[in-house]
Structures are given as C-alpha cells and as structure tokens.
C-alpha atoms as a PDB file:
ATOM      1  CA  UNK A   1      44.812  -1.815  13.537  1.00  0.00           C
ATOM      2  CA  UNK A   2      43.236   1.638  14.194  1.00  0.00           C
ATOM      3  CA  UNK A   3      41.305   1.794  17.593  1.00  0.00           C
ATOM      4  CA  UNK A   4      38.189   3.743  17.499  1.00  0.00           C
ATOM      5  CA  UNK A   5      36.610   5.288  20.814  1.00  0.00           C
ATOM      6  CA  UNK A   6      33.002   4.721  22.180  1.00  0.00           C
ATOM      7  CA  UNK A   7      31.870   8.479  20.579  1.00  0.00           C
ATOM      8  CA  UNK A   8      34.158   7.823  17.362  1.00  0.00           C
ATOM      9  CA  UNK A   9      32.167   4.188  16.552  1.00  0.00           C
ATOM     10  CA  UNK A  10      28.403   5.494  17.609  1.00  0.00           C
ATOM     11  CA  UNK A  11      29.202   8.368  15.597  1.00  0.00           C
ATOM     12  CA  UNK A  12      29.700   6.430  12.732  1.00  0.00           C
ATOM     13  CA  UNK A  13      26.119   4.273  13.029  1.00  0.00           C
ATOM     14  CA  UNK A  14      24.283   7.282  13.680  1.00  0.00           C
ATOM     15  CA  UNK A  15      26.400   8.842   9.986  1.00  0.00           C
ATOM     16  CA  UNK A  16      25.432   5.814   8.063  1.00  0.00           C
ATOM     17  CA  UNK A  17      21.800   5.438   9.175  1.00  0.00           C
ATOM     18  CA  UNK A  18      20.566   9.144   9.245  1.00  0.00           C
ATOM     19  CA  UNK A  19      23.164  10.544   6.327  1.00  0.00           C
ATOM     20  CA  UNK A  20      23.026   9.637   2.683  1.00  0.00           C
ATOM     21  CA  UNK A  21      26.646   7.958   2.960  1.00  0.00           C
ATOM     22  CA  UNK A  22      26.380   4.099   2.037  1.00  0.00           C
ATOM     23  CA  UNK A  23      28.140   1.814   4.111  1.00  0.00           C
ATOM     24  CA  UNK A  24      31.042   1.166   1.605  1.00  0.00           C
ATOM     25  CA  UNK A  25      31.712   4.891   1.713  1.00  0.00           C
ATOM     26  CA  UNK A  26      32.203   4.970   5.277  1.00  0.00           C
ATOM     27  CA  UNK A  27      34.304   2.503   5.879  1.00  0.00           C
ATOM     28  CA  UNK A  28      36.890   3.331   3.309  1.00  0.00           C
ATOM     29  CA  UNK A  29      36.588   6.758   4.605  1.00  0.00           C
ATOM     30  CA  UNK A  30      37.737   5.203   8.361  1.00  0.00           C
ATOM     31  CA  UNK A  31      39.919   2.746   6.783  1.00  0.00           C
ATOM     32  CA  UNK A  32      37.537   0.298   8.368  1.00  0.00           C
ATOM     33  CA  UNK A  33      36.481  -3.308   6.601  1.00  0.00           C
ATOM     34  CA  UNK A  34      32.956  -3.633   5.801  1.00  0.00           C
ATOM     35  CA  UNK A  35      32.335  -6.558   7.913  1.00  0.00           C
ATOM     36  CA  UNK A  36      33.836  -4.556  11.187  1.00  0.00           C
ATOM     37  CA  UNK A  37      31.259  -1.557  10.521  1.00  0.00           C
ATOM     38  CA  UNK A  38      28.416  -4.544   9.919  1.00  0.00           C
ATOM     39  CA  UNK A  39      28.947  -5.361  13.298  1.00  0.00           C
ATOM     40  CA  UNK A  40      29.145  -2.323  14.852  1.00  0.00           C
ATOM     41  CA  UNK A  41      25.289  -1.528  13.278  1.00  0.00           C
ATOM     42  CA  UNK A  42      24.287  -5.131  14.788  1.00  0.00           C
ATOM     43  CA  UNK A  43      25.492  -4.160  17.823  1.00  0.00           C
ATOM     44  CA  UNK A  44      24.020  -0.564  17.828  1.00  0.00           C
ATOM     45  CA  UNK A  45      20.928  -1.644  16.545  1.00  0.00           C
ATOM     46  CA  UNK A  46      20.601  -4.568  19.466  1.00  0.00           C
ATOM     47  CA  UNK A  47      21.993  -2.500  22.858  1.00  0.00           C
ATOM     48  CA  UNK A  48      22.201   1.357  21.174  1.00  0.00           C
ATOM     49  CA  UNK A  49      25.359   3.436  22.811  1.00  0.00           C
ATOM     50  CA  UNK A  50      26.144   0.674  25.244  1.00  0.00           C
ATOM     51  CA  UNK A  51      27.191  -1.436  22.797  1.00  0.00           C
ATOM     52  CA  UNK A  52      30.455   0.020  22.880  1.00  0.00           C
ATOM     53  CA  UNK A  53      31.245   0.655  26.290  1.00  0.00           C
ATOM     54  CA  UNK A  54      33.032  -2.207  27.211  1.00  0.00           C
ATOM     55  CA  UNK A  55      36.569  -3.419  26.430  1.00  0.00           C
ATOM     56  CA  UNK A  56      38.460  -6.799  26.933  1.00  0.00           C
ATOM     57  CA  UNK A  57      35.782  -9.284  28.585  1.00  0.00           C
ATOM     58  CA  UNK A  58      36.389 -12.785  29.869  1.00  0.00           C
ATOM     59  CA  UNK A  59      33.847 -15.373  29.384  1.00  0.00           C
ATOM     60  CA  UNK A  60      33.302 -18.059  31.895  1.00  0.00           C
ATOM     61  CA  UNK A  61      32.662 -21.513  30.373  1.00  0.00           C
ATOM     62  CA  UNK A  62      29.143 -20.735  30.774  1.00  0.00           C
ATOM     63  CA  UNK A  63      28.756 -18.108  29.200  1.00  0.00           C
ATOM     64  CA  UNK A  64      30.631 -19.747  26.560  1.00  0.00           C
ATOM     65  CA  UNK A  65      27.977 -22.212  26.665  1.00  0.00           C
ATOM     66  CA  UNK A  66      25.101 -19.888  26.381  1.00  0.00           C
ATOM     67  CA  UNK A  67      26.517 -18.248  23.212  1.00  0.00           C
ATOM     68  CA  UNK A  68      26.900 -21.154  21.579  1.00  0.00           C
ATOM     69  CA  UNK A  69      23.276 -22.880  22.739  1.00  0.00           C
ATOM     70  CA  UNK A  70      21.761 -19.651  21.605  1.00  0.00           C
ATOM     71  CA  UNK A  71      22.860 -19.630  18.484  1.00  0.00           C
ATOM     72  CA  UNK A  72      21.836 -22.912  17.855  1.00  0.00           C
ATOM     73  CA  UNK A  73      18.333 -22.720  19.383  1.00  0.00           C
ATOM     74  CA  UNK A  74      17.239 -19.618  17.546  1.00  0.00           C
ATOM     75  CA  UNK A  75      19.077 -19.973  14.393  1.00  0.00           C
ATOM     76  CA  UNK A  76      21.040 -17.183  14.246  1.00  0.00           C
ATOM     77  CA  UNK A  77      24.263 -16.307  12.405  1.00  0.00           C
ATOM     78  CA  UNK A  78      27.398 -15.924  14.260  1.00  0.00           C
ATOM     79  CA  UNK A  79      27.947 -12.559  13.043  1.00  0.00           C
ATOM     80  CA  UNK A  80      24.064 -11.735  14.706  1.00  0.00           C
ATOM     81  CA  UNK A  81      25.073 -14.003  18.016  1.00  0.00           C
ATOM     82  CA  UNK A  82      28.220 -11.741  18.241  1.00  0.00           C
ATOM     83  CA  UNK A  83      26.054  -8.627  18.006  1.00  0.00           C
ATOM     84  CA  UNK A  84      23.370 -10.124  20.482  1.00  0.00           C
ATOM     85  CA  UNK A  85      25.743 -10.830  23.083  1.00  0.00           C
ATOM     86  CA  UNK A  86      27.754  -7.566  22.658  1.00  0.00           C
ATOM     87  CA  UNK A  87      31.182  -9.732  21.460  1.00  0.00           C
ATOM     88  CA  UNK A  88      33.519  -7.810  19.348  1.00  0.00           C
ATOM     89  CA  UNK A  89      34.199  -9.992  16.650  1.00  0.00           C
ATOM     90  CA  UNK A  90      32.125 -13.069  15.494  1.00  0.00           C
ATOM     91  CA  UNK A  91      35.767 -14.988  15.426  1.00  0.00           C
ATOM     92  CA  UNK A  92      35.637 -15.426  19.036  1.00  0.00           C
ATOM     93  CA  UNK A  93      32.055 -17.321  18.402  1.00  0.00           C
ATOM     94  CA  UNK A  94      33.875 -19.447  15.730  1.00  0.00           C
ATOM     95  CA  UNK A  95      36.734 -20.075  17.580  1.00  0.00           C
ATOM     96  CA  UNK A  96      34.483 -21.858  20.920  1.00  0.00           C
ATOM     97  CA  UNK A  97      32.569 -23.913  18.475  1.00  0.00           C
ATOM     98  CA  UNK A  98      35.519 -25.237  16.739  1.00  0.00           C
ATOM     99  CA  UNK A  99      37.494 -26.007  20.422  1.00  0.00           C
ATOM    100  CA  UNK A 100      34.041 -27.659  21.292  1.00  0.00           C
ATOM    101  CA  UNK A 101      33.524 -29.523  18.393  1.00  0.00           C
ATOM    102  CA  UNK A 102      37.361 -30.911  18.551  1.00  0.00           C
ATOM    103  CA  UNK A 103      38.316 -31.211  22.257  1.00  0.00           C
ATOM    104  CA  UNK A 104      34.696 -31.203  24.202  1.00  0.00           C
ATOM    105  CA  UNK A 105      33.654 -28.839  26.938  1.00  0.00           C
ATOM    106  CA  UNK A 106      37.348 -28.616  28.543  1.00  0.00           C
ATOM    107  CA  UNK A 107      38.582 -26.995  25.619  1.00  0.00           C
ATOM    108  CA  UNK A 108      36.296 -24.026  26.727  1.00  0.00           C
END
C-alpha cells in the first residue's frame, strides 16, 4: 500500500474540490481506491488540514463506546462516523460493532 504524507493527501482534497478533475480521475492518477479518497474529503471537509495529522491512535474502550453510540444516536453511516471522529478507515468502526455485537463490551 502506498503511504501518502499530511501535504501529499490535503493536496489532493484541495485538487479535487477547486480543479475540474473528478474524483475517479484522481484516484487512478494516485493509484488510490475511490472509497480511500471519499474519506479523506469527509475527513477534510469535517476537521480541514488536521485531519491528517495524526498516525496510529489507540482507542480506550470508551472511546470505543462513543463511536459506536454516536453513530447510532444520530444516524450516521460508518463511513461519516469514521470521518467525524478522524478514524482512518470505517473498518475499524465495523470491526467494534461486530466484537460488540458477538462477545459484549469485553471484546472492546
């Protein structure tokens, strides 16, 4: 998997929502799936350039919690939850729902 830097990834936004490029064209120009650059917009659009300043984060069972209450308070897609709460890939979301749904709050 390519890694793309902070500048690299808010460059990108900024090219697909000031530039005539559509989205498809910049992501198979970065080798990028669609649903990767989705997120990074989401994110950008929620938090701007801090969005992308962070790397590997931990998540306490609470904030586990939170994610997951969210989501089902207000609605909102996992991809949107995972842009909300600046998490890098909506899997993550999908992964704490399932180990809650199967094994309870311990399997957080």
């Amino acid at each position: 998997m390519i890694r793309f830097s902070t500048d690299e990834k808010i460059q990108a936004v900024i090219r697909y929502q000031k530039g005539p490029d559509s989205l498809k064209a910049i992501t198979k120009s970065l080798g990028l799936h669609h649903s990767v650059f989705s997120n990074w917009i989401r994110q950008y659009e929620y938090h701007g350039e801090e969005a992308f300043e962070n790397g590997y984060t931990t998540y306490s069972v609470q904030d586990k919690l939170d994610v997951l209450n969210h989501m089902n308070e207000y609605g909102t897609s996992v991809r949107e939850t995972a842009a909300v709460f600046k998490i890098a890939s909506h899997s993550t979301i999908l992964s704490w729902q399932r180990s809650l749904e199967l094994h309870g709050i311990d399997a957080l």
